[in-house]
Protein backbone atom coordinates (compact mmCIF):
# COMPACT_ATOMS: atom_id res chain seq x y z
CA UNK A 1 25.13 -32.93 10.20
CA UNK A 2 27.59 -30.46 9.10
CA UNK A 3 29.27 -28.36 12.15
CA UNK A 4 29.92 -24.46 12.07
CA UNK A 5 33.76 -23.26 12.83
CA UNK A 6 33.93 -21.81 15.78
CA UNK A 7 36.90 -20.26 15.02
CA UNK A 8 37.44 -16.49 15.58
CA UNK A 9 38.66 -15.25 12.07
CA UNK A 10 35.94 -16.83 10.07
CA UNK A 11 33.66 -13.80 8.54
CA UNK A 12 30.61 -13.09 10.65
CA UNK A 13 27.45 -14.27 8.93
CA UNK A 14 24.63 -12.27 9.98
CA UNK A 15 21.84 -14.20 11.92
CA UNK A 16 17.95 -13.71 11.26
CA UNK A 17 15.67 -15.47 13.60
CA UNK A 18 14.37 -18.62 12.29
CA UNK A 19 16.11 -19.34 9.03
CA UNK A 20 19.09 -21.37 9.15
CA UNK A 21 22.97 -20.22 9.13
CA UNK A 22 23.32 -21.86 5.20
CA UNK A 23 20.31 -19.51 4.02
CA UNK A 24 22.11 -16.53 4.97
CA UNK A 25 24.26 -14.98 2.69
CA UNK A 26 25.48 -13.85 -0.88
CA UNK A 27 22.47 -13.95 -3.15
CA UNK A 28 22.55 -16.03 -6.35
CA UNK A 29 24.96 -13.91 -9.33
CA UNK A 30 22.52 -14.66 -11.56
CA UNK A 31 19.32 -13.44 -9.63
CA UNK A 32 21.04 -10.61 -8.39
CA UNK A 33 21.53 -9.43 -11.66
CA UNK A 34 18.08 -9.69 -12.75
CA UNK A 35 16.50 -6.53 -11.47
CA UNK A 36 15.30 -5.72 -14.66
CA UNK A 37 12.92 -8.79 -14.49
CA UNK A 38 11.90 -8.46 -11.12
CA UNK A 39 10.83 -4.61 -11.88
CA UNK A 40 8.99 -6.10 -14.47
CA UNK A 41 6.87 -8.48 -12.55
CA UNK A 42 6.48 -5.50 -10.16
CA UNK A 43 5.33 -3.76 -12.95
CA UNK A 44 2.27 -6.81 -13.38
CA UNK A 45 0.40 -5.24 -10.35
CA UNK A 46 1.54 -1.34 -10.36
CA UNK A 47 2.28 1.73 -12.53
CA UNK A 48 5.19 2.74 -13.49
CA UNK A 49 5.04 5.56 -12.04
CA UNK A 50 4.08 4.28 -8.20
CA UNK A 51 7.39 1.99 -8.89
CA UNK A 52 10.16 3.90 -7.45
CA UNK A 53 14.07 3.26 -7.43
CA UNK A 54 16.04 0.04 -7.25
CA UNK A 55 16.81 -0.38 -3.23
CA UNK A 56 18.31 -4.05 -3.07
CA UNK A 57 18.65 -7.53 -3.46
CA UNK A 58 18.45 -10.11 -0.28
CA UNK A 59 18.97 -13.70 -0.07
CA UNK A 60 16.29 -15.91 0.87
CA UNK A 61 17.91 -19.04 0.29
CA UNK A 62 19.70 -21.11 -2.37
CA UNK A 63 19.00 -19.44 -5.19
CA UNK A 64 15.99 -17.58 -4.41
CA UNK A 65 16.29 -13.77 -4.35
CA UNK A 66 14.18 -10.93 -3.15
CA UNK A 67 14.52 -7.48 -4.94
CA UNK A 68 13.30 -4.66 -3.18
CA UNK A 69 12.00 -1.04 -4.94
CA UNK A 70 10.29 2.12 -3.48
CA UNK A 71 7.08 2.59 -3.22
CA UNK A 72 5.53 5.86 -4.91
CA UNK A 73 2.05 4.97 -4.33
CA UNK A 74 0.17 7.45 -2.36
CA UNK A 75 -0.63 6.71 1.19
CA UNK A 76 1.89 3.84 1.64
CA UNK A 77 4.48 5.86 2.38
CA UNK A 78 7.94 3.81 3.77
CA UNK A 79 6.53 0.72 1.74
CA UNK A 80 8.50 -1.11 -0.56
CA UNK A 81 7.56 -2.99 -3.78
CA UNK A 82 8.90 -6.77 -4.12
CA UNK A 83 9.74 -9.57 -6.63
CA UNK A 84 10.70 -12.75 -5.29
CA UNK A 85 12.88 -14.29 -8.14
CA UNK A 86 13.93 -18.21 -8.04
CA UNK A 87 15.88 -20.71 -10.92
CA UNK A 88 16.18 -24.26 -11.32
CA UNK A 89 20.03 -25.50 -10.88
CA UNK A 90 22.22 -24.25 -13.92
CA UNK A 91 19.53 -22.50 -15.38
CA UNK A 92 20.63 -18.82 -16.58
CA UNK A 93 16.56 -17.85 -16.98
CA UNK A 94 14.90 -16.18 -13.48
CA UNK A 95 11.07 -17.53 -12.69
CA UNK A 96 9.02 -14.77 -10.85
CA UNK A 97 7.79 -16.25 -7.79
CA UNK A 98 5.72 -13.75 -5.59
CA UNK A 99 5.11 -9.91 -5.69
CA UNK A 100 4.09 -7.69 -3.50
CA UNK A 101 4.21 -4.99 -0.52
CA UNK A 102 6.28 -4.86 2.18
CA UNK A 103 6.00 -2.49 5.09
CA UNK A 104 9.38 -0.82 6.93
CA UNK A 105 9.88 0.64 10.17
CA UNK A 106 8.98 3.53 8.68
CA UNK A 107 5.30 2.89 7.46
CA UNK A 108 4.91 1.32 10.87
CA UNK A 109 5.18 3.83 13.32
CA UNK A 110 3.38 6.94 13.98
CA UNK A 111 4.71 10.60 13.47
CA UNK A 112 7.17 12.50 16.45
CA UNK A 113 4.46 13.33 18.98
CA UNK A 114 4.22 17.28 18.72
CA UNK A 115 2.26 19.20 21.76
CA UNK A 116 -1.26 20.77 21.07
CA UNK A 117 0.31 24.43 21.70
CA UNK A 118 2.73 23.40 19.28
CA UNK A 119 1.00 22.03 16.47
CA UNK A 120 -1.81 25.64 16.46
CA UNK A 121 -1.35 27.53 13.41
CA UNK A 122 -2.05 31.16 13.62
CA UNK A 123 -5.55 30.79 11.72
CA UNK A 124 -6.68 28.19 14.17
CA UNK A 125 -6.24 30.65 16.84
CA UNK A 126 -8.34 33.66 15.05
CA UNK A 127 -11.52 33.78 16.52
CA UNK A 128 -14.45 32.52 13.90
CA UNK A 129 -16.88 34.49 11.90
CA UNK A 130 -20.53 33.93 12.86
CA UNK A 131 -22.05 31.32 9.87
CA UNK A 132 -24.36 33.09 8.06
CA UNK A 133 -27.73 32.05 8.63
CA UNK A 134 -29.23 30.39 5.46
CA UNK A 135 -31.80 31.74 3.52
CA UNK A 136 -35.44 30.98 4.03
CA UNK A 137 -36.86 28.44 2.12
CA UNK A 138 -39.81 29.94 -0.67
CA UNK A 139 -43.40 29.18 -0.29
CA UNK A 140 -44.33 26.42 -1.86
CA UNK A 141 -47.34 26.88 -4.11
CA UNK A 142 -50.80 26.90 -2.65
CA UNK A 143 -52.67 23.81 -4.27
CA UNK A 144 -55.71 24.31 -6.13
CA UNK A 145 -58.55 22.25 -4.83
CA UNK A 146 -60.16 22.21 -8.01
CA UNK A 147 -57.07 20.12 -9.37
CA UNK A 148 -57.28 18.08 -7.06
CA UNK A 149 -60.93 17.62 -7.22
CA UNK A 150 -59.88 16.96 -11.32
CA UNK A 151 -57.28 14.53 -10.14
CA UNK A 152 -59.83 12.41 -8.07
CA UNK A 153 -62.45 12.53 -10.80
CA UNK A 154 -60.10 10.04 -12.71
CA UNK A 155 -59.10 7.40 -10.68
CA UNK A 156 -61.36 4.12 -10.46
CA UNK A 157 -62.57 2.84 -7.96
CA UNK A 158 -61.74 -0.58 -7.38
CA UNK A 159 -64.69 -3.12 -6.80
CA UNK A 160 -65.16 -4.83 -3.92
CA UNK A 161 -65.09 -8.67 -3.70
């Protein structure tokens, strides 16, 4: 098992919670460079339009990169669309594989909390007209008993077993 330097002037690699020290770091040149593909595969499950712009490329191990755009679809505000991108060793081609949605800390939490007396607009505080009341409904026609006397006459009767 390899040992990490614990010497002072090394560069500071920054730690995420459950992946190992090696994972971290400088994503793969030739992922990194592939946003065009990864927009494309992005492009498999959304518009163009709800794809927004490029925000970044992250390391999620040895040559697998995630890259990261806004999200322009409505209602998922603070989302993010994103291509996970891998290659086989000395390849130069990237393989797509995952896409999806990602939430922030933005499409997480609620709104700034804003008081009641704060929040009235001045026509909420107008008092309201009266509805008016609806209209009556029209009398329905008067039926005719000799129709209906008519509409008897020609229905069988069925026999009785």
């Amino acid at each position: 098992m390899t040992e990490l330097s614990t010497n002072s002037t090394a560069p500071a690699v920054p730690m995420r919670p459950g992946v190992p020290v090696w994972r971290v770091g400088k994503p793969d040149a030739v992922l990194a460079a592939a946003v065009a593909a990864a927009r494309t595969a992005v492009g498999e499950i959304a518009t163009d339009e709800n794809i927004g712009s490029y925000v970044g490329a992250r390391s999620e191990g040895v040559r697998v990169v995630t890259h990261l755009f806004e999200c322009k679809l409505p209602g998922y505000a603070g989302w993010t669309w994103f291509a996970t991108l891998t290659r086989v060793s000395r390849a130069k081609d990237a393989t797509v594989d995952e896409v999806g949605l990602l939430p922030t800390n933005d499409s997480v939490l609620a709104p700034p909390w804003v008081p009641w007396a704060e929040r009235v607009r001045p026509e909420d505080a107008q008092a309201q007209e009266p509805a008016a009341e609806p209209a009556e409904p029209e009398d329905e026609p008067e039926h005719d008993a000799d129709h209906e006397a008519e509409d008897d006459a020609g229905v069988d009767e069925l026999p009785e077993d």
